[in-house]
C-alpha atoms as a PDB file:
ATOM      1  CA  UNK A   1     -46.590   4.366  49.552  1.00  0.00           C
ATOM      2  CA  UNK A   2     -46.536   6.958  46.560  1.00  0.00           C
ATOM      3  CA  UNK A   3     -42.566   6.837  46.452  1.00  0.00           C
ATOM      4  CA  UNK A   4     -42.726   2.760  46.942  1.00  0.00           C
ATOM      5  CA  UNK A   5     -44.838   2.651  43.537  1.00  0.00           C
ATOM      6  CA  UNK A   6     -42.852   4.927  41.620  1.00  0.00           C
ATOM      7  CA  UNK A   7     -39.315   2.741  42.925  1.00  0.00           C
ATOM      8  CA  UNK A   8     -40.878  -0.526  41.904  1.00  0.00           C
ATOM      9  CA  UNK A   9     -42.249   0.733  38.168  1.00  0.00           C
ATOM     10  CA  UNK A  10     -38.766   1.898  38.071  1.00  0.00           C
ATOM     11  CA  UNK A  11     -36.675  -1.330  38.678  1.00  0.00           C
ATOM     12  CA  UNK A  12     -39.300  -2.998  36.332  1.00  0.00           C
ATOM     13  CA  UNK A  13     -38.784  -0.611  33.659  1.00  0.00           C
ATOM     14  CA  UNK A  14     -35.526  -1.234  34.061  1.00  0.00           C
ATOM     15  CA  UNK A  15     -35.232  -5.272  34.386  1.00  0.00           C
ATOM     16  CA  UNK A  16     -37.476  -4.778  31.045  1.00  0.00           C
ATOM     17  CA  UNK A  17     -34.571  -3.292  29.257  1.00  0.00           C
ATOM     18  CA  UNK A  18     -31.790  -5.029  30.511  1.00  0.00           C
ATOM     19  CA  UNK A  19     -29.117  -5.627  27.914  1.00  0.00           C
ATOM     20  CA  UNK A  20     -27.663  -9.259  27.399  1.00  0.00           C
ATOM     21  CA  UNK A  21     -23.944  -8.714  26.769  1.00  0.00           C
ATOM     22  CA  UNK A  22     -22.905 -10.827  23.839  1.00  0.00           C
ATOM     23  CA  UNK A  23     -20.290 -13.829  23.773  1.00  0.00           C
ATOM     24  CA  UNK A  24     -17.296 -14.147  21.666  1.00  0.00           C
ATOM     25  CA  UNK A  25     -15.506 -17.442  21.538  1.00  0.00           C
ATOM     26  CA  UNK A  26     -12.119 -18.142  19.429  1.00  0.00           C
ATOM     27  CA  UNK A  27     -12.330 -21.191  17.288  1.00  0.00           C
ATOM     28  CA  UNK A  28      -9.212 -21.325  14.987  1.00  0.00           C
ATOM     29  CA  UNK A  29      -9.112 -18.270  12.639  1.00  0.00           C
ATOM     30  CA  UNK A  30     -12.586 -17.255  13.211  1.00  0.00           C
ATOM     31  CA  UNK A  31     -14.142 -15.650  16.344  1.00  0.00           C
ATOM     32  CA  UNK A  32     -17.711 -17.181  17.097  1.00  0.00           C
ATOM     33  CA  UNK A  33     -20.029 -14.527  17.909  1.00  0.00           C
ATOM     34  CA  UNK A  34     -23.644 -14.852  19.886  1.00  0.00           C
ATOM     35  CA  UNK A  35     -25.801 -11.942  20.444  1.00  0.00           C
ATOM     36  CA  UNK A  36     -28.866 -12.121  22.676  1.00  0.00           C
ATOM     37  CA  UNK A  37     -32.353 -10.516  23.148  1.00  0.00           C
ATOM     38  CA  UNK A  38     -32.957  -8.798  26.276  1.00  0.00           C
ATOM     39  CA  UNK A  39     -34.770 -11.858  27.355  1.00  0.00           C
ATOM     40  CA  UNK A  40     -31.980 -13.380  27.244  1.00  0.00           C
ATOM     41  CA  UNK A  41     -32.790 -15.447  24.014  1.00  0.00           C
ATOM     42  CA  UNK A  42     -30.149 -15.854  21.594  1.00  0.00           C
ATOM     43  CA  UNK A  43     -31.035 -13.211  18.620  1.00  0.00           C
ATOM     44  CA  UNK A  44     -27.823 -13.827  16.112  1.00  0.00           C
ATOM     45  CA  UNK A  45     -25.072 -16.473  15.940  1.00  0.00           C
ATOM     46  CA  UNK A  46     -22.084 -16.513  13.653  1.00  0.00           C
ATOM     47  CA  UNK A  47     -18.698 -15.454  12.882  1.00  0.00           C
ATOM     48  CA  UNK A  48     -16.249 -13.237  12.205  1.00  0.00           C
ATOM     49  CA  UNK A  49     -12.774 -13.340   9.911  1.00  0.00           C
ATOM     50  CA  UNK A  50     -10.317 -10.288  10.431  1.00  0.00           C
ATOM     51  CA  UNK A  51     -13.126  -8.321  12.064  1.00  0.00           C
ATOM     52  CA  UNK A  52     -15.794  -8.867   8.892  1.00  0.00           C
ATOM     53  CA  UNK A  53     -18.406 -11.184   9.057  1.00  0.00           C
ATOM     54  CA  UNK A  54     -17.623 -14.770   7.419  1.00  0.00           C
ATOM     55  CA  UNK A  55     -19.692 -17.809   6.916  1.00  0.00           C
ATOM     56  CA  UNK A  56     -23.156 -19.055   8.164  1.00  0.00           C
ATOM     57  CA  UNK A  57     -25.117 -16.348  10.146  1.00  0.00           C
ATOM     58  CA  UNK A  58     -28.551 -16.940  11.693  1.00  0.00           C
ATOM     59  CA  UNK A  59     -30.967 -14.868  13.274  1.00  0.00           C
ATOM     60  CA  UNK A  60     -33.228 -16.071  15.813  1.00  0.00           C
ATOM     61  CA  UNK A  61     -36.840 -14.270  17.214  1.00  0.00           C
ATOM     62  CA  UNK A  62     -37.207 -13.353  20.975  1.00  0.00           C
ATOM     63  CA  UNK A  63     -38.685 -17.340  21.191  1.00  0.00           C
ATOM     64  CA  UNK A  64     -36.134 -18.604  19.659  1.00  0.00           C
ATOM     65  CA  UNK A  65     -37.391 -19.494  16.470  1.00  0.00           C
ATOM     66  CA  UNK A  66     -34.687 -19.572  13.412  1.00  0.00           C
ATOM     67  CA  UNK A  67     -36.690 -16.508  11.479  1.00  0.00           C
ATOM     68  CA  UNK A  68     -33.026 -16.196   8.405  1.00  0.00           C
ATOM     69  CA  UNK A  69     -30.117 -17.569   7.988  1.00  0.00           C
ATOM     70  CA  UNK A  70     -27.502 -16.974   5.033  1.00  0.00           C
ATOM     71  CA  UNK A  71     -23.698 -16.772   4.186  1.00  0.00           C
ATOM     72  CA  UNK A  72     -20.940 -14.010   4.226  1.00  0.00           C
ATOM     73  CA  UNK A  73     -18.132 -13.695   2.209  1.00  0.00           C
ATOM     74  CA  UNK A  74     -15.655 -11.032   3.832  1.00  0.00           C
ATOM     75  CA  UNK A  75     -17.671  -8.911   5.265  1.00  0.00           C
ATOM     76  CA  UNK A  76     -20.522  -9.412   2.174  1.00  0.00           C
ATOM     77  CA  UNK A  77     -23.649 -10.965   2.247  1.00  0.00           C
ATOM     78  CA  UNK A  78     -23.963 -14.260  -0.600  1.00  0.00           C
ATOM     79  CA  UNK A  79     -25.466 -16.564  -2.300  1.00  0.00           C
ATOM     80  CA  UNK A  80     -29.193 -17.463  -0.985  1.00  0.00           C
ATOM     81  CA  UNK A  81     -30.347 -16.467   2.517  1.00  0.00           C
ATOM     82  CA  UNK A  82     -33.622 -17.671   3.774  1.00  0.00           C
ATOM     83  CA  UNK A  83     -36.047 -16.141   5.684  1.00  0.00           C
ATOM     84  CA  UNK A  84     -39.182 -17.147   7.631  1.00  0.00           C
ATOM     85  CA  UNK A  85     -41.735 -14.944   8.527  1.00  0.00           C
ATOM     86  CA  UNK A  86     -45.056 -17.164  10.267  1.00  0.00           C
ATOM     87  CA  UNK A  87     -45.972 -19.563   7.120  1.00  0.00           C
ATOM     88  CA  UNK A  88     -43.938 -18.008   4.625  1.00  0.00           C
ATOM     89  CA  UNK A  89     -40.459 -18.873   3.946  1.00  0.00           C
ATOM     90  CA  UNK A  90     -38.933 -16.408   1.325  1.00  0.00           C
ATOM     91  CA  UNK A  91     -35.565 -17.122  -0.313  1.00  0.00           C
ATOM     92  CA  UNK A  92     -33.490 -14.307  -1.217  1.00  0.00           C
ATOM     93  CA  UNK A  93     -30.312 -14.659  -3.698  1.00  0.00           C
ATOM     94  CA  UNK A  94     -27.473 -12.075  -2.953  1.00  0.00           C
ATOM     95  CA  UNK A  95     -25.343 -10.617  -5.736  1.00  0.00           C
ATOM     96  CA  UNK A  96     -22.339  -8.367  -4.043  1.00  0.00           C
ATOM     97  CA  UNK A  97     -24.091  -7.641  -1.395  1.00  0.00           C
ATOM     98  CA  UNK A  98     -26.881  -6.883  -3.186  1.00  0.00           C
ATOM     99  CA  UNK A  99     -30.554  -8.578  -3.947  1.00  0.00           C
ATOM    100  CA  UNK A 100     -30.239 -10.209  -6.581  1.00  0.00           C
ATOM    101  CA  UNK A 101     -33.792 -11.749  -6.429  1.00  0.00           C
ATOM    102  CA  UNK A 102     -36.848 -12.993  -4.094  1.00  0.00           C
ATOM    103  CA  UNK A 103     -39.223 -15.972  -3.810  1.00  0.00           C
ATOM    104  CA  UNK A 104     -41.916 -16.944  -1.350  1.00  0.00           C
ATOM    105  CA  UNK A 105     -43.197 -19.994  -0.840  1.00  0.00           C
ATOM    106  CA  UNK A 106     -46.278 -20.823   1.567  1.00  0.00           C
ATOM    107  CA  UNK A 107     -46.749 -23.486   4.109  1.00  0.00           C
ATOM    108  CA  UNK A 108     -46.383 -26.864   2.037  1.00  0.00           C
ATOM    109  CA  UNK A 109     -49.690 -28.579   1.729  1.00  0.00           C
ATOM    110  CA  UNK A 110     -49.978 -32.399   4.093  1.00  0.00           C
ATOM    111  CA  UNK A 111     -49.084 -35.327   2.168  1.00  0.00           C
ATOM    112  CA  UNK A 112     -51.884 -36.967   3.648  1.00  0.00           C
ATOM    113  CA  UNK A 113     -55.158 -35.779   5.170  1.00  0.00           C
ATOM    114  CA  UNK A 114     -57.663 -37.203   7.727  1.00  0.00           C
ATOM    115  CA  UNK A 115     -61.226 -36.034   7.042  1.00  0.00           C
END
């Protein structure tokens, strides 16, 4: 009974890490990369030009949820990337590769209210 315990916390442990091998699909010049959680969940989508990343990238939670999203330019991170973290979405402007600046903004108030 002992070793049937130890067997089955095993596979678990196991089936817990489990990796989700990504996908690569060719479309034209660019090679369309997905990336998963071990849930199986998608975690990043996007692609790449002459092995470095190029154009729209987003990152996804183990839900699901879209938690940034943002552009590279051969290989370097531009222009504004967003970012969502519960109720805050913060918007952060790249500069070669570098942070250029940040801004948060909460939760936008209802347009209209019931009480």
């Amino acid at each position: 009974m002992k070793k049937f315990l130890i067997i089955a916390v095993m596979a678990l442990s196991l089936g817990a890490y489990a990796q989700v091998d990504p996908t690569f699909e060719k479309e034209g010049d660019k090679v369309k990369a997905t990336y998963f959680h071990a849930n199986g969940e998608k975690s990043q989508e996007g692609y790449f030009l002459n092995e470095k990343l190029e154009g729209e990238w987003k990152m996804f939670n183990e839900k699901g949820e879209k938690i940034a999203m943002g552009n590279y330019e051969n290989g370097v991170r531009t222009g504004t990337w967003l970012f969502w973290e519960g109720d805050v979405k913060s918007e952060v402007s790249f500069d070669n590769n570098r942070i250029a600046s940040v801004s948060k903004a909460g939760k936008k108030d209802p347009v209209v209210s019931n009480k």
